[in-house]
Protein backbone atom coordinates (compact mmCIF):
# COMPACT_ATOMS: atom_id res chain seq x y z
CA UNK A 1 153.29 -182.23 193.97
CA UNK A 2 150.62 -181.48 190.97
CA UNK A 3 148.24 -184.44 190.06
CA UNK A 4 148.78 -185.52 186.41
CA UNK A 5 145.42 -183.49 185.48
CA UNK A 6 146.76 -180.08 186.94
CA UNK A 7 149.77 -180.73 185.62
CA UNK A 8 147.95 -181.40 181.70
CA UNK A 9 146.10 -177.82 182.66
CA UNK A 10 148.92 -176.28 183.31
CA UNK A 11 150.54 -177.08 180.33
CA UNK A 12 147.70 -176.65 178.04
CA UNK A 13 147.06 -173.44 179.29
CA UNK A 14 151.37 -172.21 178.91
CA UNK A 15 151.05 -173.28 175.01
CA UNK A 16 148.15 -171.40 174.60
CA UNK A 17 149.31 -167.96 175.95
CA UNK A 18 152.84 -168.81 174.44
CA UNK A 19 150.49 -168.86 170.87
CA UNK A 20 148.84 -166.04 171.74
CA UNK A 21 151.81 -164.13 172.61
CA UNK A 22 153.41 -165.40 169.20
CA UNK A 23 150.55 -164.39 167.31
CA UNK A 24 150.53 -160.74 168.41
CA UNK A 25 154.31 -160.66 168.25
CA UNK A 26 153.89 -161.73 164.77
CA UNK A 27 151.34 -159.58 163.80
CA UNK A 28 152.91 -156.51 164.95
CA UNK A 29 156.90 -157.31 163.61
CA UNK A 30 155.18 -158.13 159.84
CA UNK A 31 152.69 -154.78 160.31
CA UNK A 32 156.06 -152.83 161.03
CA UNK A 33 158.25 -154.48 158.24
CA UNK A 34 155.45 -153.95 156.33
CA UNK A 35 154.61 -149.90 156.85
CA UNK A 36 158.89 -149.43 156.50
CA UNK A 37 158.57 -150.77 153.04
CA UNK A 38 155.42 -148.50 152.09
CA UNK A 39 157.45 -145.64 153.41
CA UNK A 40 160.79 -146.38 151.07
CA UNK A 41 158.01 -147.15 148.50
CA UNK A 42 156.68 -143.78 148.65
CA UNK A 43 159.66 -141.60 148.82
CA UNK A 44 161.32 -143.40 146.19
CA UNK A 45 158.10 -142.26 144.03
CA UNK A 46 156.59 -145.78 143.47
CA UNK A 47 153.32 -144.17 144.60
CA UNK A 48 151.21 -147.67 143.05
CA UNK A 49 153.50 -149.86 145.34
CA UNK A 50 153.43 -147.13 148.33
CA UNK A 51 149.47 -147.75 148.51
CA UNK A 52 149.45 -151.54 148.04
CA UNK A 53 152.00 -151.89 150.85
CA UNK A 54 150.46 -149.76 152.95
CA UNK A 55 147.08 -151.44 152.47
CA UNK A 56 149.29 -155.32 153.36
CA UNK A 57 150.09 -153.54 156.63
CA UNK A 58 146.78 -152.55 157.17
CA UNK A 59 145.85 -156.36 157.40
CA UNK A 60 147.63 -157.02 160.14
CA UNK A 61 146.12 -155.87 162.50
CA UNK A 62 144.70 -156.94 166.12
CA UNK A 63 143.09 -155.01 168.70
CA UNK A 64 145.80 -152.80 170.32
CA UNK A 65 148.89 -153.32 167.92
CA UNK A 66 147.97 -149.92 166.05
CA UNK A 67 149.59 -150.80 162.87
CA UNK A 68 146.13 -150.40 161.22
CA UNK A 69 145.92 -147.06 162.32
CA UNK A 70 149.55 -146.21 160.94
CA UNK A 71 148.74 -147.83 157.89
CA UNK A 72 145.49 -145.54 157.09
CA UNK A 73 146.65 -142.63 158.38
CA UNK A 74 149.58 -142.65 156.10
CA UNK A 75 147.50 -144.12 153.36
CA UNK A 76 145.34 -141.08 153.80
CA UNK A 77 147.86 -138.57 153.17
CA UNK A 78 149.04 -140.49 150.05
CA UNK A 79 145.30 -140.16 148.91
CA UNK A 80 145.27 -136.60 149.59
CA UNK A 81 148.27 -135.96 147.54
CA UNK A 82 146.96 -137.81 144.58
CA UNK A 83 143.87 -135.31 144.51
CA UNK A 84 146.10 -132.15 145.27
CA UNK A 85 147.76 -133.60 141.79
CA UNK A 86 144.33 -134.04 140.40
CA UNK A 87 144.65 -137.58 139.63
CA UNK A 88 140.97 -138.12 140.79
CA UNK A 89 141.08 -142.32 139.74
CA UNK A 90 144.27 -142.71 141.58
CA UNK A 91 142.71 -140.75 144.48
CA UNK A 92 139.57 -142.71 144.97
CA UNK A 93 141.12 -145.80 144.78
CA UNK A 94 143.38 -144.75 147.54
CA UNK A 95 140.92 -143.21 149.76
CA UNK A 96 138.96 -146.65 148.95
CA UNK A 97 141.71 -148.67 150.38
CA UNK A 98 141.89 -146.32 153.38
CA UNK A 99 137.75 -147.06 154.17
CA UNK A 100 138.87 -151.08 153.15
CA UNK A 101 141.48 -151.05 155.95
CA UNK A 102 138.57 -150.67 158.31
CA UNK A 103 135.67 -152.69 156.93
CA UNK A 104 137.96 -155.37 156.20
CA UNK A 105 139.04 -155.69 159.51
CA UNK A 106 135.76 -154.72 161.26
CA UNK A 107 135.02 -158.42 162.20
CA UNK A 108 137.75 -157.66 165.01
CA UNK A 109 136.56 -154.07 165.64
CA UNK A 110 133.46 -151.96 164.84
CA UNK A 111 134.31 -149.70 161.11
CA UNK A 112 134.13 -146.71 163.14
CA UNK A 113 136.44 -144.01 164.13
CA UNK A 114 137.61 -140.25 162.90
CA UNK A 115 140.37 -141.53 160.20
CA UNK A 116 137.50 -143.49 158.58
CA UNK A 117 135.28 -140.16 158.84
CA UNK A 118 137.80 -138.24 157.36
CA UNK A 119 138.30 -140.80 154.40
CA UNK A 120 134.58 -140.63 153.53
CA UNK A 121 134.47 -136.66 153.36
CA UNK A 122 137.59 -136.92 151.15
CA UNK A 123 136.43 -139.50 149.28
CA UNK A 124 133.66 -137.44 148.42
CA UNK A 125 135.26 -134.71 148.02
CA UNK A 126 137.66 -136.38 144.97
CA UNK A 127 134.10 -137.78 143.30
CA UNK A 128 132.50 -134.69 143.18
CA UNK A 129 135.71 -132.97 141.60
CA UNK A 130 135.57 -135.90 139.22
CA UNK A 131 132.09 -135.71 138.25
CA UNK A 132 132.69 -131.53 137.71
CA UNK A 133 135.84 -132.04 135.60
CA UNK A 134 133.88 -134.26 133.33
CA UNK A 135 131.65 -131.58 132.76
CA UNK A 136 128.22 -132.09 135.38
CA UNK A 137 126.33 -129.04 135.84
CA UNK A 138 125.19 -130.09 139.61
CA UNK A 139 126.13 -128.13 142.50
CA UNK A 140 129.44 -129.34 144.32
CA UNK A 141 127.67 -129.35 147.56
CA UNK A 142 125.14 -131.50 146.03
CA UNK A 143 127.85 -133.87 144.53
CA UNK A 144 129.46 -133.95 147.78
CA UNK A 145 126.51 -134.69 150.09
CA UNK A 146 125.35 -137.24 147.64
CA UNK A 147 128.49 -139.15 147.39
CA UNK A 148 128.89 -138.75 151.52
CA UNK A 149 125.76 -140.20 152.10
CA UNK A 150 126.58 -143.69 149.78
CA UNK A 151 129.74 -144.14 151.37
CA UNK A 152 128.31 -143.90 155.00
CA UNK A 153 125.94 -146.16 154.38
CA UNK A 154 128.11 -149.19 154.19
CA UNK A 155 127.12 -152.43 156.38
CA UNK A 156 129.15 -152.63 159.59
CA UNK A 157 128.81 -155.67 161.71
CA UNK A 158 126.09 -155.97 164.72
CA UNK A 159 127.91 -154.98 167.62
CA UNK A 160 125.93 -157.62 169.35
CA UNK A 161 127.22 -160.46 167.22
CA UNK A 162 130.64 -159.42 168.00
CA UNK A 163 130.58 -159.66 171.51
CA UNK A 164 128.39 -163.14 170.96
CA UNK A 165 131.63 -164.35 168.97
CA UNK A 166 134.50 -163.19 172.09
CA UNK A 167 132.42 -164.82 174.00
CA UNK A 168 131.81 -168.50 172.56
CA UNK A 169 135.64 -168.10 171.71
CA UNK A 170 136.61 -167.50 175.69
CA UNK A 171 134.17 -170.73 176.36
CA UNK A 172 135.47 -172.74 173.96
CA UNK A 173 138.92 -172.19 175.18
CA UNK A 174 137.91 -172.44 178.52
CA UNK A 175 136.08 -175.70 177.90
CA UNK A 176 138.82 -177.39 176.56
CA UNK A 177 141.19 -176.78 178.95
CA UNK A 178 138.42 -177.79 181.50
CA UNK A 179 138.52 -180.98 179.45
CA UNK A 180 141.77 -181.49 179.57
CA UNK A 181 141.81 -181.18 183.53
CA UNK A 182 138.61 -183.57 183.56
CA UNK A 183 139.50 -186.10 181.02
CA UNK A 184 139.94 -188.95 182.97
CA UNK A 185 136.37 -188.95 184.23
CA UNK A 186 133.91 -190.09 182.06
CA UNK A 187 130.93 -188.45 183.81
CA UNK A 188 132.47 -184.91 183.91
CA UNK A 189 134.02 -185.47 180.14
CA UNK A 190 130.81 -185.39 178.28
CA UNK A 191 129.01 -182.26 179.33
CA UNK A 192 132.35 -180.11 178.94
CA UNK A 193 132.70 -181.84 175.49
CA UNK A 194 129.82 -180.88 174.60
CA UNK A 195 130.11 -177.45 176.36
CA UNK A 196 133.21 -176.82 173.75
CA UNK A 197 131.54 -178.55 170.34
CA UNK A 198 128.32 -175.96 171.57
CA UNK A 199 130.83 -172.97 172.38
CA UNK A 200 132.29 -173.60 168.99
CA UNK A 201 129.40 -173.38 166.71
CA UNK A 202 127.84 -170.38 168.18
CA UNK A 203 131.05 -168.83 167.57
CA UNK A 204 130.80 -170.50 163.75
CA UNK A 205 127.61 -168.99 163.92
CA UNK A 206 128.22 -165.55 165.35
CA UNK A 207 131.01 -165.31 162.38
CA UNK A 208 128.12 -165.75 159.78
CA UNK A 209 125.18 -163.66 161.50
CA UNK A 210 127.92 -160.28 162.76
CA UNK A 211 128.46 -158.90 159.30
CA UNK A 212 130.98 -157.83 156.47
């Protein structure tokens, strides 16, 4: 039979992979819903609420689900069809959204990766059509390369800092359930609580230091 303590573990450490699980669950049913209702969006013509849509799914996203991948790859071909229809604003503020699907979720994983590569060169590509449809006499390779260069340039979070932030989260989990297992000693509760309040402000602090 478990001791009380092992028992409290035990339990603590069930509700927190039933969260887990819920959370990913969660995250990847509202992603789908989410990407189904771009899609009826889109080939109904609602182009406007195709792209916002498609951005929401974007958001949800975790490590693994893929729905932010769906989202801005099919985000990217509505882009592409706005500048095959020469609507150059409506373009660039979808291939915008595509490069925001990935900065705005690169606190979870590095903005990297070939569908954000091949946003940028579009991206440029729709400014410097743009810029030579309002009449600029500069080259289009110039346009391009100049535009290409200011979007890669963006901030992306220090790699470092991320892993620094996994990690204090994994020890402050860890230290509570350790807690939980030693609360009933006073001599081993102190130094695991403040293992977990330590554990909890580097991660604070890693959130602050990694980036955009």
């Amino acid at each position: 039979m478990m001791s009380p303590r092992r028992t409290l573990l035990l339990v603590a450490t069930s509700a927190l992979a039933i969260a887990a699980a819920g959370v990913v669950v969660k995250v990847r049913v509202e992603g789908v819903r989410a990407l189904a209702a771009a899609d009826e969006a889109w080939d109904g013509g609602h182009l406007d609420r195709a792209q916002l849509l498609y951005l929401r799914a974007g958001r949800w996203h975790l490590p693994g689900t893929g729905v932010r991948d769906q989202a801005a790859r099919r985000l990217l071909e509505l882009a592409r069809s706005r500048a095959e229809a020469r609507d150059w604003p409506a373009a660039v503020s979808a291939f915008d959204d595509v490069r925001g699907l990935f900065y705005g979720t690169s606190s979870l994983t590095r903005a990297r990766g070939e569908l954000l590569d091949e946003a940028n060169r579009d991206a440029a590509a729709a400014l410097a059509s743009w810029k030579l449809e309002e009449g600029t006499r500069e080259p289009r390779e110039a346009l391009e390369a100049r535009y290409l260069e200011r979007l890669t340039a963006q901030d992306i979070p220090a790699p470092g800092w991320s892993v620094v932030m996994g990690l204090a989260l994994l020890g402050w989990l860890g230290s509570l359930g350790v807690l939980a297992w030693r609360w009933e000693s006073p001599r081993a509760r102190w130094p695991w609580l403040a293992a977990a309040a330590a554990c909890f402000g580097l991660w604070l602090l890693s959130l602050a230091l990694m980036g955009p």
